[in-house]
PDB file of N, CA and C in Angstrom:
ATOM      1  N   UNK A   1     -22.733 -54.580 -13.403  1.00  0.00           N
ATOM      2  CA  UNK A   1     -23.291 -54.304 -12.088  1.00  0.00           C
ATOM      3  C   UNK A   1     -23.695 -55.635 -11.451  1.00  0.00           C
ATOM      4  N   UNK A   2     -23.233 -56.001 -10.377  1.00  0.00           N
ATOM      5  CA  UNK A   2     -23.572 -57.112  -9.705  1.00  0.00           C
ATOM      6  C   UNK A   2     -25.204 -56.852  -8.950  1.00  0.00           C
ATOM      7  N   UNK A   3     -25.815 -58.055  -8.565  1.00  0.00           N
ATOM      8  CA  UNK A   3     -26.999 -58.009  -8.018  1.00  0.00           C
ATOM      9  C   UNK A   3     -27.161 -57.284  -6.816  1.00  0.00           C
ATOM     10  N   UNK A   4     -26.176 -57.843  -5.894  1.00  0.00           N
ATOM     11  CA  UNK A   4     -26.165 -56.268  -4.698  1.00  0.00           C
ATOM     12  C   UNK A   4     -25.998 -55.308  -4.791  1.00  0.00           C
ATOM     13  N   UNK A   5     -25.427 -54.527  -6.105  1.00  0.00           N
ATOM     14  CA  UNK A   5     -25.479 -53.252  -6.271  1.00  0.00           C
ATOM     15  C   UNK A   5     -26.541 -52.650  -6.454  1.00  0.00           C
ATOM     16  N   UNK A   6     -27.408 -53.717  -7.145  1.00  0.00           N
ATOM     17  CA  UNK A   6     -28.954 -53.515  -8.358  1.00  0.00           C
ATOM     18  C   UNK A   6     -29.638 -52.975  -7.296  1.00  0.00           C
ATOM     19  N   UNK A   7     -29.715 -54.308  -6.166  1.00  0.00           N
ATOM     20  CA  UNK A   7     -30.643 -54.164  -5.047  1.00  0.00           C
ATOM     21  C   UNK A   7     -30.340 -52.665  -4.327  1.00  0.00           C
ATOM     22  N   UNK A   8     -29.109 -52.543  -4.138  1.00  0.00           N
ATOM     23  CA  UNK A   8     -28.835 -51.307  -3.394  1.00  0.00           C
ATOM     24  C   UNK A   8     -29.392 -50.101  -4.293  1.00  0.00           C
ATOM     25  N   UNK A   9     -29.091 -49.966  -5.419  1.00  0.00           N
ATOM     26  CA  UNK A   9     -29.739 -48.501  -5.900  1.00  0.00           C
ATOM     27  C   UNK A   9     -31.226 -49.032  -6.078  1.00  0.00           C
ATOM     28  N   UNK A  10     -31.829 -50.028  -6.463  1.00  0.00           N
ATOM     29  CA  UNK A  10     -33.168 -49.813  -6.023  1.00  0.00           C
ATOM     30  C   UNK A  10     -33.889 -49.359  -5.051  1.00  0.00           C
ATOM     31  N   UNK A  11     -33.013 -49.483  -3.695  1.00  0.00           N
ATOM     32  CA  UNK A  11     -32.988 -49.482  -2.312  1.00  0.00           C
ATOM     33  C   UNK A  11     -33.238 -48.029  -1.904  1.00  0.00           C
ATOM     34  N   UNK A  12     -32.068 -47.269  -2.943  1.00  0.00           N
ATOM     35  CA  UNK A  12     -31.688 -46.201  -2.413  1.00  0.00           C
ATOM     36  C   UNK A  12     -32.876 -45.354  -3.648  1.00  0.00           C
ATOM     37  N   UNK A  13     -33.488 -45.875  -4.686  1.00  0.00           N
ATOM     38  CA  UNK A  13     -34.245 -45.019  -5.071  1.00  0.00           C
ATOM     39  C   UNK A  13     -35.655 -44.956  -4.921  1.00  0.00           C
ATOM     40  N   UNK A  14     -35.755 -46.197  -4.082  1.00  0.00           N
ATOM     41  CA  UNK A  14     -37.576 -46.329  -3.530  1.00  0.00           C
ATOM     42  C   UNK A  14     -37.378 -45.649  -2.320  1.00  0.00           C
ATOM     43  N   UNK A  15     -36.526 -45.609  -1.623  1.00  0.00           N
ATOM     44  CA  UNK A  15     -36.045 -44.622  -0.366  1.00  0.00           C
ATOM     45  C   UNK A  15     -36.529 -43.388  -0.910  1.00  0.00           C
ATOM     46  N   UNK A  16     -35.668 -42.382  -1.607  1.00  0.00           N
ATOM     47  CA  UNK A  16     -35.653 -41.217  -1.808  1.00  0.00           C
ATOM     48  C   UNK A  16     -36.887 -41.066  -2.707  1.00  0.00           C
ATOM     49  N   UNK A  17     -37.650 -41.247  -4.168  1.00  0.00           N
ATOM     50  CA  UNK A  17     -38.483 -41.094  -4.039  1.00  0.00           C
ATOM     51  C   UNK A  17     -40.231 -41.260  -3.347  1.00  0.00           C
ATOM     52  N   UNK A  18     -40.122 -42.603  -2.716  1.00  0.00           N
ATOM     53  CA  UNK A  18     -40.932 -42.572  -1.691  1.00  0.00           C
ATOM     54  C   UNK A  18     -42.570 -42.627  -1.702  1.00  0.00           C
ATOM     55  N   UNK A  19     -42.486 -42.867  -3.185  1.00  0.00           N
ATOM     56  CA  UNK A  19     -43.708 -43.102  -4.536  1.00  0.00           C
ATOM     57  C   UNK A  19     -43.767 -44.811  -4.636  1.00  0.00           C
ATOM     58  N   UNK A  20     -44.907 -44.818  -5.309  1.00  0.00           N
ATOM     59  CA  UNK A  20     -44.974 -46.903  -5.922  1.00  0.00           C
ATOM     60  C   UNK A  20     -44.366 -46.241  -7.144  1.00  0.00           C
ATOM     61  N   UNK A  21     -43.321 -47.222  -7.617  1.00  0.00           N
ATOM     62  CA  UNK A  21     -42.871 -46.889  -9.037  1.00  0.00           C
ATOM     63  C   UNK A  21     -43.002 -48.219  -9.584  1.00  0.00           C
ATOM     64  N   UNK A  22     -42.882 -48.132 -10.848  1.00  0.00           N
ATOM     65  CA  UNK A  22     -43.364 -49.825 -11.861  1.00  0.00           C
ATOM     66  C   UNK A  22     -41.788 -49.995 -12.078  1.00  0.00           C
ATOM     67  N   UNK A  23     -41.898 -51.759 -12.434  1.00  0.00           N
ATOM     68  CA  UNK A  23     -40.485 -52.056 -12.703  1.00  0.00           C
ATOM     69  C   UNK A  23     -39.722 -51.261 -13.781  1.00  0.00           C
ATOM     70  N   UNK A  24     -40.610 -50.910 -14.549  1.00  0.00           N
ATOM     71  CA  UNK A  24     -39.875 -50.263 -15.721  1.00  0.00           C
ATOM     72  C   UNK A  24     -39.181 -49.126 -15.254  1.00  0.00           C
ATOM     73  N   UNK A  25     -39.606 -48.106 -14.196  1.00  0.00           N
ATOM     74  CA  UNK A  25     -39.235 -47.031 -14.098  1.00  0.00           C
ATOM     75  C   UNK A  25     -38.216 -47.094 -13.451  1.00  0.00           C
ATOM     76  N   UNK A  26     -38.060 -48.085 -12.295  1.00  0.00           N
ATOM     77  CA  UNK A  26     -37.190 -48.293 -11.104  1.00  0.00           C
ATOM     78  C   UNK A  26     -35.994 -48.960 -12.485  1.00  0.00           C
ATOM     79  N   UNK A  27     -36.318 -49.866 -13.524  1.00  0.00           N
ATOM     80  CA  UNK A  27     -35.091 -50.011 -14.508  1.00  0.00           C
ATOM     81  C   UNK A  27     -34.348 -49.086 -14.978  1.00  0.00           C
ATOM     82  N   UNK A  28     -35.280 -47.921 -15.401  1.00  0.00           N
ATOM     83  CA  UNK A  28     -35.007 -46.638 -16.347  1.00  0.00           C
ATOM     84  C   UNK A  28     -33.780 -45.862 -14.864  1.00  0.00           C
ATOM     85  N   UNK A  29     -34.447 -45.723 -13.861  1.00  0.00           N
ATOM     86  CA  UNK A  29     -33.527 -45.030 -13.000  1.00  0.00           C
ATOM     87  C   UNK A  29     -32.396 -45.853 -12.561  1.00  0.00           C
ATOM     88  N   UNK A  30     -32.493 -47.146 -12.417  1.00  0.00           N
ATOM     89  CA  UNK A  30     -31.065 -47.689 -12.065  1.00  0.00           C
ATOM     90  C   UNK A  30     -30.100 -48.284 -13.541  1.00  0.00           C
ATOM     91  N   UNK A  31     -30.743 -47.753 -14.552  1.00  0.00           N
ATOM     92  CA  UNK A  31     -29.905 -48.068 -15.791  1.00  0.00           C
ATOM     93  C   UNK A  31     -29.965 -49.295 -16.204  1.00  0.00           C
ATOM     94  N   UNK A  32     -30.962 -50.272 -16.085  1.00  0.00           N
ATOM     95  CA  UNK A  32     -31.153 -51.361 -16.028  1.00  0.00           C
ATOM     96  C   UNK A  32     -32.390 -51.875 -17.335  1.00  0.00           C
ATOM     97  N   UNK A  33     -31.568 -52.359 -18.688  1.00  0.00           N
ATOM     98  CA  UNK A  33     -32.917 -52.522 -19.569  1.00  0.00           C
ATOM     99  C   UNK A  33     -33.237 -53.668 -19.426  1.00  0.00           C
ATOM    100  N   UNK A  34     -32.649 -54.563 -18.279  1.00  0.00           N
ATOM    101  CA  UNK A  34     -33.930 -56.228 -18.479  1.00  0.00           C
ATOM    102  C   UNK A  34     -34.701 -56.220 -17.258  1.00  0.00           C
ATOM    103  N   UNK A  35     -36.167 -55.663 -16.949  1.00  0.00           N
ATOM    104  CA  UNK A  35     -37.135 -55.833 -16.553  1.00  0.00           C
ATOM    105  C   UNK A  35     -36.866 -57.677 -15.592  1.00  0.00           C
ATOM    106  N   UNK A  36     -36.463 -58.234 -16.360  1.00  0.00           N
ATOM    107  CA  UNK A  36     -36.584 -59.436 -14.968  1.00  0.00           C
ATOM    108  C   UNK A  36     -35.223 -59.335 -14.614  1.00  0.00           C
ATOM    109  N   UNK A  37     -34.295 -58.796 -14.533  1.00  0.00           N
ATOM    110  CA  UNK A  37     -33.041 -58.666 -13.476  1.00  0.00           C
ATOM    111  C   UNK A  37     -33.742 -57.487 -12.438  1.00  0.00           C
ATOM    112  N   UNK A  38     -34.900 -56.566 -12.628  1.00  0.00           N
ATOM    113  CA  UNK A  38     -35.156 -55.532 -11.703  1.00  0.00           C
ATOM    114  C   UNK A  38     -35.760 -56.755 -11.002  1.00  0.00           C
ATOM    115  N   UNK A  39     -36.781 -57.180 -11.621  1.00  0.00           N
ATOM    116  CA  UNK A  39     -37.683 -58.111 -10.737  1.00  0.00           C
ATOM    117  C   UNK A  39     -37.075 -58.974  -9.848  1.00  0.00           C
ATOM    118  N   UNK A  40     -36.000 -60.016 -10.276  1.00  0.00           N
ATOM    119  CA  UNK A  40     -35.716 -60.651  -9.911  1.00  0.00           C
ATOM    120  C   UNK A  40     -34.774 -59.584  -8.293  1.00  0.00           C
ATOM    121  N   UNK A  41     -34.090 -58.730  -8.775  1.00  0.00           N
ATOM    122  CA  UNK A  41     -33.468 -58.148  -7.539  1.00  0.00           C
ATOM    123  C   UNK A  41     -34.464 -57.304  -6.043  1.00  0.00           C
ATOM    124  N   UNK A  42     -35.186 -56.651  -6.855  1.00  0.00           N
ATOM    125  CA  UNK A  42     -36.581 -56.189  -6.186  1.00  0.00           C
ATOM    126  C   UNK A  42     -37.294 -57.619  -5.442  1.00  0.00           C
ATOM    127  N   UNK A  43     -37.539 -58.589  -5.912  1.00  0.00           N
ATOM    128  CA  UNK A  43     -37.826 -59.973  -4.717  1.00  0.00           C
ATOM    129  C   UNK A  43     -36.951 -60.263  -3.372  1.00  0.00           C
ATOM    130  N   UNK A  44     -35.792 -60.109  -3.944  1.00  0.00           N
ATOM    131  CA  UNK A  44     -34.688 -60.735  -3.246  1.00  0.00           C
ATOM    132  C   UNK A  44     -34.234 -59.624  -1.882  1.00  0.00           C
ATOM    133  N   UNK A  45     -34.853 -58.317  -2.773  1.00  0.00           N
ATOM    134  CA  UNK A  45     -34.597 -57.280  -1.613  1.00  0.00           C
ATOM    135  C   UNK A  45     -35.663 -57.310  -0.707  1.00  0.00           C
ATOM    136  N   UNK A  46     -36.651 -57.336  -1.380  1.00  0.00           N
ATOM    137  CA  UNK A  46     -38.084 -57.456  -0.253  1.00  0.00           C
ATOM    138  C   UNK A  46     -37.940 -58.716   0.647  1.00  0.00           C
ATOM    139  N   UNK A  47     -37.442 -59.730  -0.029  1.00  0.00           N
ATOM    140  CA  UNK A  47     -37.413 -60.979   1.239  1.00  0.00           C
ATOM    141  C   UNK A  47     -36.674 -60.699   2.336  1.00  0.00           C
ATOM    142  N   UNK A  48     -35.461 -59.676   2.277  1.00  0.00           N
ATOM    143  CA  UNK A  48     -34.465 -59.066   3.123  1.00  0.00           C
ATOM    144  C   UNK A  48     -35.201 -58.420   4.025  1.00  0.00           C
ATOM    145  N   UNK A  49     -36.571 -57.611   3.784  1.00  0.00           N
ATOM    146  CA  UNK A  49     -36.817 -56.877   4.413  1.00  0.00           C
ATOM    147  C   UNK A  49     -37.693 -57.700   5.014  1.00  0.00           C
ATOM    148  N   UNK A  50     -38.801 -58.675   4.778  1.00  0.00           N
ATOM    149  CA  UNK A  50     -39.209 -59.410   5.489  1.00  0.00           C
ATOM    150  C   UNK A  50     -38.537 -60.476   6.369  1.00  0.00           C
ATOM    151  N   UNK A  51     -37.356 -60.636   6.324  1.00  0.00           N
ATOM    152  CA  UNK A  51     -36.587 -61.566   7.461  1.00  0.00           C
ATOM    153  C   UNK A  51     -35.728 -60.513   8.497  1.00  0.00           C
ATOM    154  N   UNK A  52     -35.669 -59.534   8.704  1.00  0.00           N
ATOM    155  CA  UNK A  52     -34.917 -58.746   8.774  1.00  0.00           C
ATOM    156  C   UNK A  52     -35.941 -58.470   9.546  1.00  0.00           C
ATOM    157  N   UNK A  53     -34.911 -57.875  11.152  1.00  0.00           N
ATOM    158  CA  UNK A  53     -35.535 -57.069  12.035  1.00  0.00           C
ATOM    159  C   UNK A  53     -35.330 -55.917  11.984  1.00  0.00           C
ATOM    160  N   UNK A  54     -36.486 -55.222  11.140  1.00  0.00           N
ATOM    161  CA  UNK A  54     -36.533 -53.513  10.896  1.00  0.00           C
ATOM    162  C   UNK A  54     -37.214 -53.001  11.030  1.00  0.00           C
ATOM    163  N   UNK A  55     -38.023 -51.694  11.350  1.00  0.00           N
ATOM    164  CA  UNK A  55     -39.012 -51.411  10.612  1.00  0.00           C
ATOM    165  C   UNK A  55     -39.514 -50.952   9.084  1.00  0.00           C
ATOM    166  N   UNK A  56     -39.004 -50.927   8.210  1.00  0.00           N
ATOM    167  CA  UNK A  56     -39.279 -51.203   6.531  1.00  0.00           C
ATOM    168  C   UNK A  56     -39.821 -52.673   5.922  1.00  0.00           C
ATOM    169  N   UNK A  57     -40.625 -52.045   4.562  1.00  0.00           N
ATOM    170  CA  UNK A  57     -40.766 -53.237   4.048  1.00  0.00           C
ATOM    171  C   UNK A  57     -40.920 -52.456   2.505  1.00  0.00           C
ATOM    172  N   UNK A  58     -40.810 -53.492   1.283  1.00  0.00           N
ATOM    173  CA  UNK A  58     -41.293 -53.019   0.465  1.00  0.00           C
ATOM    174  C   UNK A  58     -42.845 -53.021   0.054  1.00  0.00           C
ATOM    175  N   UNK A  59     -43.840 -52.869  -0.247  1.00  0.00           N
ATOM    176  CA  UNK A  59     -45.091 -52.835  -0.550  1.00  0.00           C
ATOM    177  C   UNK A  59     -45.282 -53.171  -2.060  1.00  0.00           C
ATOM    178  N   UNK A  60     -45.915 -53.453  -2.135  1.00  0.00           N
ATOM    179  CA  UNK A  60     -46.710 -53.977  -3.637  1.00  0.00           C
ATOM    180  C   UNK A  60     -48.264 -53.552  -4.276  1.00  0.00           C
ATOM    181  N   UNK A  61     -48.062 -52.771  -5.132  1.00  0.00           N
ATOM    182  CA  UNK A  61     -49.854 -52.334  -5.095  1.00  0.00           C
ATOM    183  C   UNK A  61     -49.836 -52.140  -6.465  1.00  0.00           C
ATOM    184  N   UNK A  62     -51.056 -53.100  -7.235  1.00  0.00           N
ATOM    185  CA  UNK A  62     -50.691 -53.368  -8.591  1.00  0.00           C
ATOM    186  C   UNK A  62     -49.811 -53.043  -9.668  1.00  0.00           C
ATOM    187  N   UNK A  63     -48.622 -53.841  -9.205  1.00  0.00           N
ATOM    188  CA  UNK A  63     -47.582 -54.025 -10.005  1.00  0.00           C
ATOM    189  C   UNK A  63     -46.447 -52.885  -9.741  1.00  0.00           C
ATOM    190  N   UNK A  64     -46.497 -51.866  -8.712  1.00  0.00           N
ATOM    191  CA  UNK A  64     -45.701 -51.261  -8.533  1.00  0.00           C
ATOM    192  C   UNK A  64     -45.368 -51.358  -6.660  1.00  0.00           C
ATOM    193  N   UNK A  65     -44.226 -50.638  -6.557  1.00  0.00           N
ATOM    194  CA  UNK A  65     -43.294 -50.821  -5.492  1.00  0.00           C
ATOM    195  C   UNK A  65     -43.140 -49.913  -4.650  1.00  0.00           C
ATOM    196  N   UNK A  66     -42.559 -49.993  -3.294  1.00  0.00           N
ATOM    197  CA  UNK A  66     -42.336 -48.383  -2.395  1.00  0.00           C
ATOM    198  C   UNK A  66     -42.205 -48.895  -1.410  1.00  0.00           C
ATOM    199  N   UNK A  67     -40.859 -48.069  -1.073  1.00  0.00           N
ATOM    200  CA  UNK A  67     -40.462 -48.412   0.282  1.00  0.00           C
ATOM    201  C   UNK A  67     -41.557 -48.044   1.635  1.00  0.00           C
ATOM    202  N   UNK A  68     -41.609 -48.389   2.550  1.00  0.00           N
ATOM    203  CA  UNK A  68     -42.443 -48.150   3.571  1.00  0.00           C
ATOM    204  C   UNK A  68     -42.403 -48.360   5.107  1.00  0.00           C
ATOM    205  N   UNK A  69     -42.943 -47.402   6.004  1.00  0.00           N
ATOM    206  CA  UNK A  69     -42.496 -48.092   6.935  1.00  0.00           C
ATOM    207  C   UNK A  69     -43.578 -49.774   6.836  1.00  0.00           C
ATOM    208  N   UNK A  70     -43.411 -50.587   8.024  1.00  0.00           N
ATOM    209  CA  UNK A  70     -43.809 -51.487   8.505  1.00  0.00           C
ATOM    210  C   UNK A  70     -45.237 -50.902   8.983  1.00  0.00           C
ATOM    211  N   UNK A  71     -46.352 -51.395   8.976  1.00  0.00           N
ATOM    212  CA  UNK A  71     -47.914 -51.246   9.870  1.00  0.00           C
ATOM    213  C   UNK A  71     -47.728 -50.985  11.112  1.00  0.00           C
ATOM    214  N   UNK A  72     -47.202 -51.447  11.783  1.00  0.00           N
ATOM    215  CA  UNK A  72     -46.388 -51.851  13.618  1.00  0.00           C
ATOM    216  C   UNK A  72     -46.201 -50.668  13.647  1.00  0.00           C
ATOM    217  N   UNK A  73     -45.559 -50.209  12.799  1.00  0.00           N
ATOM    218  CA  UNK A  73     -44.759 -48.619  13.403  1.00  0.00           C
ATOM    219  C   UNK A  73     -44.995 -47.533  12.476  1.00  0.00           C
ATOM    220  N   UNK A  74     -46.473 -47.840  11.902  1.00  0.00           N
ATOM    221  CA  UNK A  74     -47.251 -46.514  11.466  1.00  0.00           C
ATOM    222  C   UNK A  74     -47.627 -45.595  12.367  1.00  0.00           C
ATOM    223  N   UNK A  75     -48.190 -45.793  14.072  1.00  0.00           N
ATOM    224  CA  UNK A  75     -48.395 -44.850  14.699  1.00  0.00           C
ATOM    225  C   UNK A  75     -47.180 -43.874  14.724  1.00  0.00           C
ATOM    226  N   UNK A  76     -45.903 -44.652  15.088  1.00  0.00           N
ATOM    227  CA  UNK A  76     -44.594 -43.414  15.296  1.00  0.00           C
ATOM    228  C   UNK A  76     -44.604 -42.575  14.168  1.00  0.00           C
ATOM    229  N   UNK A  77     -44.590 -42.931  12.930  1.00  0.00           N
ATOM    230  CA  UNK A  77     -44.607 -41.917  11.912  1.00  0.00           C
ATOM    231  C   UNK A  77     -45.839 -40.491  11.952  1.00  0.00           C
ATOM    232  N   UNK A  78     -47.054 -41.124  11.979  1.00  0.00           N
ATOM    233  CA  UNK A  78     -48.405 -40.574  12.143  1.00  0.00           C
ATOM    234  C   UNK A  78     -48.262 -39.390  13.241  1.00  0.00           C
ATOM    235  N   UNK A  79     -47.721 -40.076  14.427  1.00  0.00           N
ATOM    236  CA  UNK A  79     -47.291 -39.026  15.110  1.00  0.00           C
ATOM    237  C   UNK A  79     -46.089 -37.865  14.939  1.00  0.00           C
ATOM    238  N   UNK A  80     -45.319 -38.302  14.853  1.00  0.00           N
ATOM    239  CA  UNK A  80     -44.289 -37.307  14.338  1.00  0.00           C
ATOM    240  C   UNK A  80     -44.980 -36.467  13.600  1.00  0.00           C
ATOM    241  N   UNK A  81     -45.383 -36.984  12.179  1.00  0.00           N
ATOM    242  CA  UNK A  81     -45.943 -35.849  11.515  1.00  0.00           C
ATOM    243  C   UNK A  81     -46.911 -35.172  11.559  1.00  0.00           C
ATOM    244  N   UNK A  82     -47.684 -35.110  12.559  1.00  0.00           N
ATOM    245  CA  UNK A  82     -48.716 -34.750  12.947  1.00  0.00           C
ATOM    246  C   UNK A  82     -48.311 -33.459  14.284  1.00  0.00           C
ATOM    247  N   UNK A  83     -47.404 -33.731  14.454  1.00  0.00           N
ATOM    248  CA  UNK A  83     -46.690 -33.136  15.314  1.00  0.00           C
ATOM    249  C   UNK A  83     -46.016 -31.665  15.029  1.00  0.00           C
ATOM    250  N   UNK A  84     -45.823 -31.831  13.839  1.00  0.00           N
ATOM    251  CA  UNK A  84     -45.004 -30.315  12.337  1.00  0.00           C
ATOM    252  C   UNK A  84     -46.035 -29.259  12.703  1.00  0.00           C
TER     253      UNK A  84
END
Protein backbone atom coordinates (compact mmCIF):
# COMPACT_ATOMS: atom_id res chain seq x y z
CA UNK A 1 0.00 0.00 0.00
CA UNK A 2 1.52 3.23 -0.94
CA UNK A 3 1.28 6.35 1.43
CA UNK A 4 -1.59 8.00 -0.53
CA UNK A 5 -3.59 5.17 -0.27
CA UNK A 6 -2.84 4.97 3.72
CA UNK A 7 -3.80 8.62 3.87
CA UNK A 8 -6.88 8.04 1.79
CA UNK A 9 -8.47 5.19 3.86
CA UNK A 10 -7.58 7.01 6.92
CA UNK A 11 -9.41 9.82 5.29
CA UNK A 12 -12.20 7.84 4.42
CA UNK A 13 -12.42 6.20 7.92
CA UNK A 14 -12.21 9.34 10.22
CA UNK A 15 -14.92 10.59 7.69
CA UNK A 16 -17.36 7.83 8.20
CA UNK A 17 -16.83 7.09 11.69
CA UNK A 18 -16.71 10.60 12.85
CA UNK A 19 -15.33 9.61 16.49
CA UNK A 20 -11.45 10.59 17.88
CA UNK A 21 -9.96 7.20 17.22
CA UNK A 22 -6.18 6.33 18.57
CA UNK A 23 -3.52 5.43 16.10
CA UNK A 24 -3.82 1.97 16.91
CA UNK A 25 -7.35 1.68 15.94
CA UNK A 26 -7.25 3.84 12.77
CA UNK A 27 -4.07 0.94 12.09
CA UNK A 28 -6.35 -2.00 13.03
CA UNK A 29 -9.04 -0.54 10.47
CA UNK A 30 -6.78 0.35 7.63
CA UNK A 31 -4.77 -2.99 8.04
CA UNK A 32 -1.82 -1.30 9.00
CA UNK A 33 0.52 -3.00 11.94
CA UNK A 34 3.32 -0.15 12.11
CA UNK A 35 1.83 2.54 14.29
CA UNK A 36 4.49 5.12 12.85
CA UNK A 37 3.53 4.60 9.08
CA UNK A 38 -0.25 5.57 10.55
CA UNK A 39 1.42 8.45 12.25
CA UNK A 40 3.57 9.40 9.91
CA UNK A 41 0.55 9.39 7.11
CA UNK A 42 -2.10 10.91 9.57
CA UNK A 43 0.59 14.20 9.79
CA UNK A 44 0.98 14.46 6.28
CA UNK A 45 -2.81 14.30 5.82
CA UNK A 46 -3.57 16.88 8.43
CA UNK A 47 -0.94 19.31 6.93
CA UNK A 48 -3.15 18.86 3.64
CA UNK A 49 -5.90 19.93 5.44
CA UNK A 50 -4.31 22.83 6.98
CA UNK A 51 -2.91 24.29 3.61
CA UNK A 52 -5.84 23.51 1.80
CA UNK A 53 -8.77 25.71 1.18
CA UNK A 54 -11.61 23.69 2.85
CA UNK A 55 -13.64 23.57 5.40
CA UNK A 56 -12.16 20.26 7.31
CA UNK A 57 -9.44 19.69 9.49
CA UNK A 58 -8.20 16.89 11.44
CA UNK A 59 -8.33 17.50 15.32
CA UNK A 60 -6.18 16.11 17.95
CA UNK A 61 -7.38 15.49 21.54
CA UNK A 62 -5.08 13.41 23.63
CA UNK A 63 -3.58 11.29 21.31
CA UNK A 64 -6.50 10.58 19.23
CA UNK A 65 -7.92 11.91 15.85
CA UNK A 66 -11.31 13.03 13.93
CA UNK A 67 -12.21 14.47 11.14
CA UNK A 68 -14.01 17.83 11.64
CA UNK A 69 -15.47 20.57 10.33
CA UNK A 70 -13.19 23.80 10.61
CA UNK A 71 -14.39 26.45 13.82
CA UNK A 72 -15.24 29.15 10.87
CA UNK A 73 -17.91 26.97 9.74
CA UNK A 74 -19.26 25.50 12.97
CA UNK A 75 -22.22 27.90 12.84
CA UNK A 76 -23.39 26.26 9.26
CA UNK A 77 -23.33 22.88 10.76
CA UNK A 78 -25.03 24.02 14.24
CA UNK A 79 -27.55 25.35 12.16
CA UNK A 80 -28.48 22.80 9.88
CA UNK A 81 -28.79 20.55 12.65
CA UNK A 82 -30.66 22.36 14.69
CA UNK A 83 -32.89 22.80 12.02
CA UNK A 84 -34.04 18.52 11.92
Amino acid sequence: MTNTELKHKIEAILFTLGKFLSLEDIGKFCEVGSIGLVKEALDELKKEYETSICALEIQENEGKFKLNIKKEFSYLSNKLLSSK
